[in-house]
Protein backbone atom coordinates (compact mmCIF):
# COMPACT_ATOMS: atom_id res chain seq x y z
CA UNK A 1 -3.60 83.80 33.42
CA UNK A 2 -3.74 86.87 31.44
CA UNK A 3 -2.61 87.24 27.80
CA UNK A 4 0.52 89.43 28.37
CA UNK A 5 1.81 87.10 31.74
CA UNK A 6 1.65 83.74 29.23
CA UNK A 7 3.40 85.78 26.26
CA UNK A 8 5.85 86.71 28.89
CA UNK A 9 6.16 82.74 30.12
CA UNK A 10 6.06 82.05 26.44
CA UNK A 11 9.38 84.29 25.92
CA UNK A 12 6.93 85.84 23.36
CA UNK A 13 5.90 89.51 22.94
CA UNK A 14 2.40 91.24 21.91
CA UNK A 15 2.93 92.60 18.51
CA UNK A 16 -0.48 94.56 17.70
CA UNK A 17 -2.63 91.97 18.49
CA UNK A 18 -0.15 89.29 17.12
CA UNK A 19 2.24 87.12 18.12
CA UNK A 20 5.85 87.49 17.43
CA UNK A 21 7.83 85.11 15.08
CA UNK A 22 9.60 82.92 18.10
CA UNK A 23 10.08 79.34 17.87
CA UNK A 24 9.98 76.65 20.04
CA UNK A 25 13.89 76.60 22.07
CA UNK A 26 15.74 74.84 18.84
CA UNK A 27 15.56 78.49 17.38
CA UNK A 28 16.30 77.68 13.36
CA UNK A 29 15.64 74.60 11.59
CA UNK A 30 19.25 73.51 11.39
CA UNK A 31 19.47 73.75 14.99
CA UNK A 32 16.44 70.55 14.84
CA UNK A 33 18.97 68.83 12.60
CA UNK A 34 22.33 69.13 15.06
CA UNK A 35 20.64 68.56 17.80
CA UNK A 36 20.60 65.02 19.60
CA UNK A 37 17.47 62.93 20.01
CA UNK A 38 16.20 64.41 23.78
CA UNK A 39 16.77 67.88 22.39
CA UNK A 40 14.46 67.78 19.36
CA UNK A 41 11.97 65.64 21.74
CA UNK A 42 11.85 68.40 23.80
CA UNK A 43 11.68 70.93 20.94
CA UNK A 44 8.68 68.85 20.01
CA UNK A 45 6.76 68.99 23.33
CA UNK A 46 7.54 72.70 22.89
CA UNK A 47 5.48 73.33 19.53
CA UNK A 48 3.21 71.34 21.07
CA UNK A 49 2.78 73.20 23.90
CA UNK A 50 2.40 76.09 21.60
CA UNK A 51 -0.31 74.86 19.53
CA UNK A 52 -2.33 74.13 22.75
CA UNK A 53 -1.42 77.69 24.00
CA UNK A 54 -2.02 79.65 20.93
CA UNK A 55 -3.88 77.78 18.33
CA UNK A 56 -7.59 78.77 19.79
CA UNK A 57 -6.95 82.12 18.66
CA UNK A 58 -4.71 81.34 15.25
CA UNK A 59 -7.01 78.89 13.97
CA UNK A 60 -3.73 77.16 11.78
CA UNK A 61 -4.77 73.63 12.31
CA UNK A 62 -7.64 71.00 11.28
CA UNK A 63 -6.45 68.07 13.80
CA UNK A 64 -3.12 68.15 15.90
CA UNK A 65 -2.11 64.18 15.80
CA UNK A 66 1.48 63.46 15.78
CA UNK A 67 2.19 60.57 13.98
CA UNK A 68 5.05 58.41 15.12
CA UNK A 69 8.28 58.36 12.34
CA UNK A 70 8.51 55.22 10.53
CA UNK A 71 12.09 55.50 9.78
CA UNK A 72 15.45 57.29 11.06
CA UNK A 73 16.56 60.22 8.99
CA UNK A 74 17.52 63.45 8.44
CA UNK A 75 14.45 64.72 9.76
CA UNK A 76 13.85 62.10 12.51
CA UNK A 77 11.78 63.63 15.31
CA UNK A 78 11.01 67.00 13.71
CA UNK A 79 7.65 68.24 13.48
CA UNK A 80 5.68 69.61 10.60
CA UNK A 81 2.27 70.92 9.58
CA UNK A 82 0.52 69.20 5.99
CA UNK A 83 -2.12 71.19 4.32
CA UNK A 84 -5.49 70.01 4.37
CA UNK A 85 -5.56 68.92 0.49
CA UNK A 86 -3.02 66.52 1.00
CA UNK A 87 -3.27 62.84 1.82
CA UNK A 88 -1.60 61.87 5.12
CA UNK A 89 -2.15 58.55 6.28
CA UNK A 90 -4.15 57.79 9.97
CA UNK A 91 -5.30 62.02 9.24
CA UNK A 92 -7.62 64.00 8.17
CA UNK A 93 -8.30 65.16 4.40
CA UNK A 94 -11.29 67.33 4.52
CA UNK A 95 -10.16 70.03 1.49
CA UNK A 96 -11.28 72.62 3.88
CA UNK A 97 -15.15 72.22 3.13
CA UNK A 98 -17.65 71.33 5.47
CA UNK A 99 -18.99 69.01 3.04
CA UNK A 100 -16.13 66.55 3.65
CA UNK A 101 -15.59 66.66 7.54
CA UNK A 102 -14.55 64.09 8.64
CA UNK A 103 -13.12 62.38 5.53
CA UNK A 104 -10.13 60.17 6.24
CA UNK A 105 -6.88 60.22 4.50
CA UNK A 106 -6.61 57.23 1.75
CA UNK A 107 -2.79 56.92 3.13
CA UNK A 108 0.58 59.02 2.50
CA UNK A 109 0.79 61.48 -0.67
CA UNK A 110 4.11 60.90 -2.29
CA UNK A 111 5.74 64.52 -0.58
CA UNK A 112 4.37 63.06 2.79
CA UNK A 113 5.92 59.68 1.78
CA UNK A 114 9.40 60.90 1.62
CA UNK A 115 9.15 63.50 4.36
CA UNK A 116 8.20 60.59 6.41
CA UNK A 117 10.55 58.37 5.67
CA UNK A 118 13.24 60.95 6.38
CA UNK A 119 11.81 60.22 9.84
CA UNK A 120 9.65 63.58 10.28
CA UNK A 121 6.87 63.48 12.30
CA UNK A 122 3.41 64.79 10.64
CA UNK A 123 2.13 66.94 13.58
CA UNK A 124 -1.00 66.90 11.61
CA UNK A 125 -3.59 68.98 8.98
CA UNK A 126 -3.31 72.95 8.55
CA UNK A 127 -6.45 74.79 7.30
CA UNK A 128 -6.52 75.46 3.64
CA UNK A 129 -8.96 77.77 1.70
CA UNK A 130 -11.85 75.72 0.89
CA UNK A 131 -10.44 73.01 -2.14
CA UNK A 132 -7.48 75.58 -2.03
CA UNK A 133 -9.06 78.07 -3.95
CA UNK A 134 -11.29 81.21 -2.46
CA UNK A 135 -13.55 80.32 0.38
CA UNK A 136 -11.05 81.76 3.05
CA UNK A 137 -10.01 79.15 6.19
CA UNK A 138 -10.61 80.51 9.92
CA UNK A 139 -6.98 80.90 10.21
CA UNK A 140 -5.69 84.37 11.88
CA UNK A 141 -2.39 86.23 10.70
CA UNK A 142 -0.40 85.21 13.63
CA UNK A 143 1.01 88.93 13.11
CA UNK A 144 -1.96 90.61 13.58
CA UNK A 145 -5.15 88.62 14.24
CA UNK A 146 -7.69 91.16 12.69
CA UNK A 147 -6.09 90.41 9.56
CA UNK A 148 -5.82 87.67 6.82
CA UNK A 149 -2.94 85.14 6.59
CA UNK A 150 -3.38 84.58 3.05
CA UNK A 151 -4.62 81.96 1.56
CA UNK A 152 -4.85 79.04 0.60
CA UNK A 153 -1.71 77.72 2.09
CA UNK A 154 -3.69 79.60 5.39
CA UNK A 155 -2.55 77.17 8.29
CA UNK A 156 0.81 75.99 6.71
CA UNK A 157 2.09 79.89 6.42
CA UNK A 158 0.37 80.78 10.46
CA UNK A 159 1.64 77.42 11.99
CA UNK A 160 5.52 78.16 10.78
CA UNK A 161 4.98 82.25 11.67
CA UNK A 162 3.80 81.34 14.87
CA UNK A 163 6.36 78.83 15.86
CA UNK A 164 4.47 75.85 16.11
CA UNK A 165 6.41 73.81 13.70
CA UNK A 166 9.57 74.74 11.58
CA UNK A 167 8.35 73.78 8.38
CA UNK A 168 4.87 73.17 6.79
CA UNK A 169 3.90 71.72 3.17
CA UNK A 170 1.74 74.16 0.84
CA UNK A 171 0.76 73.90 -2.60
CA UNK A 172 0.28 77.16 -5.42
CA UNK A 173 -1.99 77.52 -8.42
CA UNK A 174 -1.68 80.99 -8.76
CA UNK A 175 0.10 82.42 -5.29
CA UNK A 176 -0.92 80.19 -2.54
CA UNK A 177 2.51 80.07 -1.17
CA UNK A 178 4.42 83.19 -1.73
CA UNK A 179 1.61 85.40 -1.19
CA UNK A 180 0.88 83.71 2.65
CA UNK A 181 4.72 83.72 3.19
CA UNK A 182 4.51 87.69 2.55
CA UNK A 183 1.57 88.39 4.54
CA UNK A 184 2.79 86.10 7.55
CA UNK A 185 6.54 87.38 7.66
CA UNK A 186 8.09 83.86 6.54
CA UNK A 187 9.82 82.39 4.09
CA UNK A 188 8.24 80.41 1.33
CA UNK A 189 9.38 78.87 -1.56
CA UNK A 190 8.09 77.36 -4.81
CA UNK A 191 10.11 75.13 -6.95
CA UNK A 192 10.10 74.71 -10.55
CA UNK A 193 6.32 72.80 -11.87
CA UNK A 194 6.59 69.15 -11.45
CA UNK A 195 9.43 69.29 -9.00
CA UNK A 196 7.54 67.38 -6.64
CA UNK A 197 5.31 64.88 -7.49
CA UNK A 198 1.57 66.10 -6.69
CA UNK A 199 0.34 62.51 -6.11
CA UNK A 200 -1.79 62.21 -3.18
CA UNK A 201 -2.62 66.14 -3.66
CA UNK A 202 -5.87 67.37 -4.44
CA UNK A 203 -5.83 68.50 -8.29
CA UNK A 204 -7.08 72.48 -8.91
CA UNK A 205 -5.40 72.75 -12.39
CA UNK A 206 -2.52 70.14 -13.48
CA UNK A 207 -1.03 72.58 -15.89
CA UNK A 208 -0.26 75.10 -12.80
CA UNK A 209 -0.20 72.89 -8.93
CA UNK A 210 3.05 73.01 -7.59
CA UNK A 211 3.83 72.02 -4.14
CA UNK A 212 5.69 74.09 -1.89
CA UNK A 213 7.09 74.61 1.50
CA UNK A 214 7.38 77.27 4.46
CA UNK A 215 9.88 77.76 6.96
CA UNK A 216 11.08 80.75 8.90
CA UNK A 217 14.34 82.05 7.44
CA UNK A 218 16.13 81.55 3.91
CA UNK A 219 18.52 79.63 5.76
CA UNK A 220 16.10 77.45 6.95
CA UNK A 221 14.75 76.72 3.79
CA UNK A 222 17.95 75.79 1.99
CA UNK A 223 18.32 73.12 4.95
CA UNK A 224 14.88 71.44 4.45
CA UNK A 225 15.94 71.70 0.75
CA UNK A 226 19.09 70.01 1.05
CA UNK A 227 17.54 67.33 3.85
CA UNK A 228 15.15 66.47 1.41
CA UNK A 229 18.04 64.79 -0.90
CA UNK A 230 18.16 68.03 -3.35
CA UNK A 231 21.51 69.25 -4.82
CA UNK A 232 23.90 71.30 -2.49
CA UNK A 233 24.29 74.95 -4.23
CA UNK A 234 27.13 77.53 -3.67
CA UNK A 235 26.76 80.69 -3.26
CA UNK A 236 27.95 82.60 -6.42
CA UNK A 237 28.00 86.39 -7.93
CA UNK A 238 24.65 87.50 -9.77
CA UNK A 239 23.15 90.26 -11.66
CA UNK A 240 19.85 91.08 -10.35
CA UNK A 241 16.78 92.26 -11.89
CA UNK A 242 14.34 95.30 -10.97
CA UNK A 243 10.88 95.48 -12.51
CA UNK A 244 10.54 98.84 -13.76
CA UNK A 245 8.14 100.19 -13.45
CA UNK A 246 5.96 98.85 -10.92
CA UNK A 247 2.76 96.44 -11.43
CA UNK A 248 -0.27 97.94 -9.48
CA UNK A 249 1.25 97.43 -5.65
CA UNK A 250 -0.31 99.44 -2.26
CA UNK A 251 1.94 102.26 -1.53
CA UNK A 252 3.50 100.92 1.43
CA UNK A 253 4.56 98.10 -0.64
CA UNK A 254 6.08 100.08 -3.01
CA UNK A 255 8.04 102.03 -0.53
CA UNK A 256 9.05 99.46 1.17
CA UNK A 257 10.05 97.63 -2.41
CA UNK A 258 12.31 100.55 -3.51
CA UNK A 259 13.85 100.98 0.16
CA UNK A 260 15.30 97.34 -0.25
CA UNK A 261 16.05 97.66 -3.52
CA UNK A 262 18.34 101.12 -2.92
CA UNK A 263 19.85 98.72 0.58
CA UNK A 264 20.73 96.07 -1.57
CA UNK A 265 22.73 98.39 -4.19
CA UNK A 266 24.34 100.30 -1.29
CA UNK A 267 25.37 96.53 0.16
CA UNK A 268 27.16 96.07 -3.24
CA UNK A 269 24.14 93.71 -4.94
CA UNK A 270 24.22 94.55 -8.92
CA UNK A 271 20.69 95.25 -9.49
CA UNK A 272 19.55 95.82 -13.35
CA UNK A 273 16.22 97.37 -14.31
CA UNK A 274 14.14 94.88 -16.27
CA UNK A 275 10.82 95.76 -18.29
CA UNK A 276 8.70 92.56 -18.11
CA UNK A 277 5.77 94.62 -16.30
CA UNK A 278 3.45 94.19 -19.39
CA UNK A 279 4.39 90.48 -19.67
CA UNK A 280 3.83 89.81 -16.15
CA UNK A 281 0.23 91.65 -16.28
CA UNK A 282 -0.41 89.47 -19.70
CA UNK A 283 0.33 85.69 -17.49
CA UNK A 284 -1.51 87.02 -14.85
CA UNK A 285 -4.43 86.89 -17.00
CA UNK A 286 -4.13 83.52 -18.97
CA UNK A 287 -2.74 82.08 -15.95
CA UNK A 288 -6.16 82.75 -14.17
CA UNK A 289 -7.94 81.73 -17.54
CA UNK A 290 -5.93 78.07 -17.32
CA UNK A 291 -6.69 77.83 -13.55
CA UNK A 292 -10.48 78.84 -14.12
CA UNK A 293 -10.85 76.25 -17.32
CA UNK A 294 -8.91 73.10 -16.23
CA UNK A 295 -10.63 73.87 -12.66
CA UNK A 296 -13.98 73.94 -13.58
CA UNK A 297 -13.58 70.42 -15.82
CA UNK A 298 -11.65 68.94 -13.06
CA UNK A 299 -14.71 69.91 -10.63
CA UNK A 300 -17.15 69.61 -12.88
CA UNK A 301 -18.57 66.26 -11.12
CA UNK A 302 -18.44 67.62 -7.83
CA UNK A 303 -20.11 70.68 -9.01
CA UNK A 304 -23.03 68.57 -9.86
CA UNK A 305 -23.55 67.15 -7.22
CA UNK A 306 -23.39 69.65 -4.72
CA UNK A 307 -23.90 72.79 -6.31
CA UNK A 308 -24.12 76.15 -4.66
CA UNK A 309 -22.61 73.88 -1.75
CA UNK A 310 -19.47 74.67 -3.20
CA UNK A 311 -19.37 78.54 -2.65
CA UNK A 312 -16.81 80.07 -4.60
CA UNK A 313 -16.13 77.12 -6.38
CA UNK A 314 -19.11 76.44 -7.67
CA UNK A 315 -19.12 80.29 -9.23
CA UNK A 316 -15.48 79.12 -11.19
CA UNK A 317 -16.88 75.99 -12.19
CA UNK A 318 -20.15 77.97 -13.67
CA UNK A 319 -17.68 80.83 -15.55
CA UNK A 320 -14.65 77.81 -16.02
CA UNK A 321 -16.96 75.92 -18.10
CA UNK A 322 -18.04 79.12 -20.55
CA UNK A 323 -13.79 79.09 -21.89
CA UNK A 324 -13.81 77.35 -24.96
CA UNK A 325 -11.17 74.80 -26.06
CA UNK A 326 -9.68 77.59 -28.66
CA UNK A 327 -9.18 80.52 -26.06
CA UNK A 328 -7.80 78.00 -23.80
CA UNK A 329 -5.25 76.89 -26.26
CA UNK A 330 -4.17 80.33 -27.15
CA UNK A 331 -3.57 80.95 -22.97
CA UNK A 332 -1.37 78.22 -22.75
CA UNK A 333 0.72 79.35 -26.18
CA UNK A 334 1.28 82.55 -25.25
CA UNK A 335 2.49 81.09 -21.65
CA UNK A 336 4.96 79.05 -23.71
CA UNK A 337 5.89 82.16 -25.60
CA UNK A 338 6.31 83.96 -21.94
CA UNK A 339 8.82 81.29 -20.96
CA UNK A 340 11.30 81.74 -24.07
CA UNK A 341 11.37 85.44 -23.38
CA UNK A 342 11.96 84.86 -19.59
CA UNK A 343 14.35 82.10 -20.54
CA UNK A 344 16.77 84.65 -22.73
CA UNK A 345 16.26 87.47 -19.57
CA UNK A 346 17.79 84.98 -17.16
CA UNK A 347 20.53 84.84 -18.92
CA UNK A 348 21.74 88.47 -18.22
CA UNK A 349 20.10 88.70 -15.13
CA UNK A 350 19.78 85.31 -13.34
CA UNK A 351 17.88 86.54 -10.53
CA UNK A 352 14.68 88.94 -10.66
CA UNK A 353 13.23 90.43 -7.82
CA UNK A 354 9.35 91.60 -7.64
CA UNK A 355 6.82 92.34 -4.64
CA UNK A 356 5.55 89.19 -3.36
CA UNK A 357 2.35 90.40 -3.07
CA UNK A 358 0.69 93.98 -3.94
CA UNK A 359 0.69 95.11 -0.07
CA UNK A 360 0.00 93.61 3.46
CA UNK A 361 -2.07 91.31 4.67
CA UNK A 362 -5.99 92.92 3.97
CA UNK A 363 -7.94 93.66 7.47
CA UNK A 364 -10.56 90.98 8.29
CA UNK A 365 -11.02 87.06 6.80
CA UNK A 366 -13.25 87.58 4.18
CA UNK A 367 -10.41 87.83 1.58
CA UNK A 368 -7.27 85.92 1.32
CA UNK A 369 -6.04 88.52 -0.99
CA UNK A 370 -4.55 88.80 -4.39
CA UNK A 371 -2.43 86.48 -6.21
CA UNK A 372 -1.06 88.83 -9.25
CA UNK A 373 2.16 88.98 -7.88
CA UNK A 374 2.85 85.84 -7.97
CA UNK A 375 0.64 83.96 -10.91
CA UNK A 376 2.53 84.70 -13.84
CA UNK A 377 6.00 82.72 -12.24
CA UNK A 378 3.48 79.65 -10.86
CA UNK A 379 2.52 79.88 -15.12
CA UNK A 380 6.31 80.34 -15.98
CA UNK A 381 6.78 77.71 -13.90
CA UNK A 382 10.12 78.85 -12.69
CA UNK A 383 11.47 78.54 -8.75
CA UNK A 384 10.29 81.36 -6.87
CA UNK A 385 11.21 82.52 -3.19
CA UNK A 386 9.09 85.08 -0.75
CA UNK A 387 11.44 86.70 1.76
CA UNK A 388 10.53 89.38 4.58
CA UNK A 389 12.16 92.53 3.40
CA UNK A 390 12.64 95.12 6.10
CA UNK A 391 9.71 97.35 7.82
CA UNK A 392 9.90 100.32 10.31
CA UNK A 393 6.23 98.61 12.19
CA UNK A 394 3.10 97.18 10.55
CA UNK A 395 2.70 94.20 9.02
CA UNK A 396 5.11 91.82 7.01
CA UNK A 397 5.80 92.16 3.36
CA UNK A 398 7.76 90.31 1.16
CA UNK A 399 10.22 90.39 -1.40
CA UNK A 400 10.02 87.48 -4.41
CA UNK A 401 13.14 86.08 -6.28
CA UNK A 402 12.71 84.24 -8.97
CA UNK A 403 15.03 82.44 -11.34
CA UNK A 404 14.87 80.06 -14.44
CA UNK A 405 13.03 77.11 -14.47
CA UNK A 406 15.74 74.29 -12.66
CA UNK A 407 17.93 76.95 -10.66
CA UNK A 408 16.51 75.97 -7.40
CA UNK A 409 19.61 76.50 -5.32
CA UNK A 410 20.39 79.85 -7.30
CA UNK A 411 17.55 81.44 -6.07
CA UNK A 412 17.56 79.89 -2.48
CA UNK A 413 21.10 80.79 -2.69
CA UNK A 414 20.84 84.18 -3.61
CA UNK A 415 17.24 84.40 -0.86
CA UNK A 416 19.58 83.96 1.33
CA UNK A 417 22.54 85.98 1.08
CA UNK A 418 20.14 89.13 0.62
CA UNK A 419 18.48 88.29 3.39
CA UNK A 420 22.01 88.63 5.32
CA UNK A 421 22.22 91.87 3.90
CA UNK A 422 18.53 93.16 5.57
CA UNK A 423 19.34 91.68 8.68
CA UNK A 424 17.35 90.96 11.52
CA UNK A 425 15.20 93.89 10.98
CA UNK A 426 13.56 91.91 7.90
C-alpha cells in the first residue's frame, strides 16, 4: 500500500513529509477519561495500530510493551509513552546509549508509580537524547521528518504529536520539554522544581531536573493535571507580560511571536511589556554552568570508565570538571537573586509570555537544538507551559507562559484560555 492510500485509511493527511497531529478515535484526552471501558480499549488498539503503522519512520519508541494496569483509576486503560531515563518496571532503561542496551528497569520510578496506580497503562520507552543531554535520539519530527524533534524529551514530544499516545512523561535540565513541545506542535508543560519526585529518574543535575509531561492541547494538559490528584484551578483575569525586546530568536519566530502577541491584545488579553531580556540571557548562562558542573561530578564515574564512549557527555564531564567550587557558588547566588526579582514581577504581571524556543525545528538530526529559551525558567524554577501559537504553513512554534514558582493551575489556566483565543489554526 502506498504512503498517501494508508494516510488516507489512517484519516491522516501528508503534511510536507510529516504526519498531521490526529489521534487515535477518542480525539482529546478527556474524551479517554468519559469514555467507558470498550471505548478506551479500542482507543488503545488504535495507538497501537499507529505505532506499528508509523513508528518505522518516527523512530519515537525504544520497546512498545504494554503493561497491564495494576489498579482502577482515573486513568485506567489509557496509554502513555515513559522516557528512556526513567525506571519502569518489566521495561527497558537504556538512557539512550548503546552502552546500556539492553539494561532492565530496577522497577517503577515514583511518577510511573502513581501514574500506574491511577490504572494507566505504560505503552512502553520513548527515545531520549543519549543520558538526556546532547547525543541526539533517531527520533523524526513527526511534522516534518527531515527535521529534528528536539531533544531530549525526543520520543515523548513525537509519540504525543503523532497520535500514538495522549500523554508521555519527559524530564528538563535546561529545555528538554518546552523546546520539543515547540518544535513538535504540542503542548508541554513543566511544573515548579521538585514538584514531582525524580526518584527512579536518571540524575543530570539535582539543582535543575524537573519532570514534565506532553499532551496535545492545553486542555488536555489541565486534565492529566487534575487526574493526577493536583488542585482544580479557575480561570481568572491576568495581566500579561511581553519581553521587550526580543532575546536572539530566528525571524520567523519573531514574526510569528509579535503576530500572537498583537491577536491576543485585539482578543481583549492585557499584555504589559516587561524588560527581563538581560536577566534571562544572564540564567541562561549560570544555568548551563550548574548543569555542566553538577553533571560532570554526577558522571564523573561513568566517565571513567567509559570515556570517549560517552560522546558528548564525556566532552561536559572533561569542561564540567574545570568549574571550580567558587564560580559554581556564585551561579547558583545570582540564580537565587534572579528568583526575588522574578518573584516581585509576578506580582504585577502574573503571567509572562516568551518564545519557546528561538525558531523551528533545525533541518536534519544532528542537533536537537537550543535550549536558551527555556533554561533560565528550568533555573527559576517556576511552572512553565509551551503552546502552538498560530502559523500560515511550515513548521510548529511555540509560545511559553510562565508564572511564579507554585501557580501551576494559573499558568495552565491561562495556556489554555489563550489558546481558545488562536483557535484551531494554532
Amino acid at each position: 500500500m502506498r504512503r498517501r492510500e494508508l494516510l488516507s485509511l489512517l484519516g491522516l493527511t501528508a503534511a510536507r513529509k510529516g504526519i498531521s497531529a490526529v489521534t487515535s478515535p477518542l480525539q482529546s484526552l478527556g474524551d479517554w477519561l468519559r469514555a467507558d471501558a470498550a471505548s478506551r480499549k479500542h482507543g488503545l488498539e488504535a495507538c497501537l495500530d499507529r505505532i506499528r503503522q508509523m513508528d518505522a519512520s518516527i523512530h519515537a519508541w525504544v520497546q512498545v510493551q504494554p503493561q497491564p494496569s495494576i489498579a482502577a483509576g482515573q486513568l485506567s486503560g489509557i496509554p502513555l509513552g515513559v522516557k528512556d531515563i526513567i525506571e519502569a518496571e518489566n521495561l527497558v532503561t537504556e538512557y539512550g546509549s548503546p552502552i546500556y542496551r539492553g539494561r532492565q528497569s530496577t522497577g517503577d520510578a515514583a511518577i510511573v508509580k502513581k501514574i500506574r496506580s491511577l490504572g494507566a497503562i505504560v505503552m512502553g520507552k520513548t527515545q531520549t537524547a543519549a543520558f538526556a543531554y546532547r547525543t541526539p535520539a533517531p527520533t523524526r519530527n513527526p511534522r516534518n521528518l527531515e527535521h529534528t524533534p528536539g531533544g531530549s524529551s525526543s520520543g515523548s514530544a513525537a509519540a504525543v504529536a503523532a497520535g500514538m499516545v495522549p500523554f508521555a512523561l519527559g524530564t528538563q535540565t535546561l529545555g528538554s520539554v518546552l523546546r520539543p513541545a515547540s518544535y513538535c506542535g504540542v503542548t508541554g508543560f513543566k511544573p515548579s522544581y521538585g514538584w514531582f519526585s525524580t526518584d527512579g529518574v536518571l540524575p543530570f543535575a539535582k539543582s535543575l531536573d524537573t519532570l514534565g509531561l506532553f499532551t496535545n492541547t492545553p486542555a488536555d494538559m489541565i486534565e492529566l493535571w487534575e487526574s493526577l490528584g493536583n488542585a482544580r484551578g479557575r480561570d481568572e483575569d491576568f495581566a500579561v507580560g511581553s519581553l521587550d525586546p526580543l532575546p536572539e530568536v530566528e525571524p520567523e519566530m519573531a514574526k510569528a511571536f509579535q503576530s500572537a502577541i498583537s491577536w491576543l491584545r485585539g482578543h481583549g488579553i492585557s499584555v504589559q511589556t516587561v524588560r527581563i531580556t538581560e536577566m534571562l540571557d544572564k540564567l541562561k548562562e549560570e544555568a548551563s554552568l550548574v548543569m555542566f558542573y553538577e553533571g560532570a561530578r554526577f558522571h564523573k564515574q561513568r566517565f571513567e570508565q567509559y570515556g570517549d564512549q560517552l560522546k558528548d557527555l564525556a566532552d561536559l564531564v572533561r569542561e564540567g570538571l574545570q568549574i571550580s567550587d567558587k564560580r559554581y557558588q556564585e551561579a547558583l547566588s545570582l540564580i537565587a537573586q534572579s528568583k526575588q526579582q522574578i518573584s516581585s514581577l509576578f506580582k504585577t504581571t502574573p503571567v509572562i509570555l516568551t518564545p519557546a524556543a528561538t525558531g523551528p525545528a533545525p533541518l536534519g538530526l544532528a542537533s536537537t537544538g537550543d535550549s536558551r529559551m527555556n533554561s533560565p525558567w528550568t533555573a527559576l524554577g517556576t511552572p512553565a507551559i509551551s503552546i502552538p501559537m498560530p502559523v500560515s504553513g511550515g513548521l510548529p512554534l511555540g509560545l511559553q507562559l510562565a508564572a511564579e514558582q507554585g501557580q501551576e493551575e494559573r499558568v495552565l489556566h491561562a495556556a489554555k484560555r489563550l489558546a481558545a483565543i488562536f483557535g484551531p489554526s494554532a
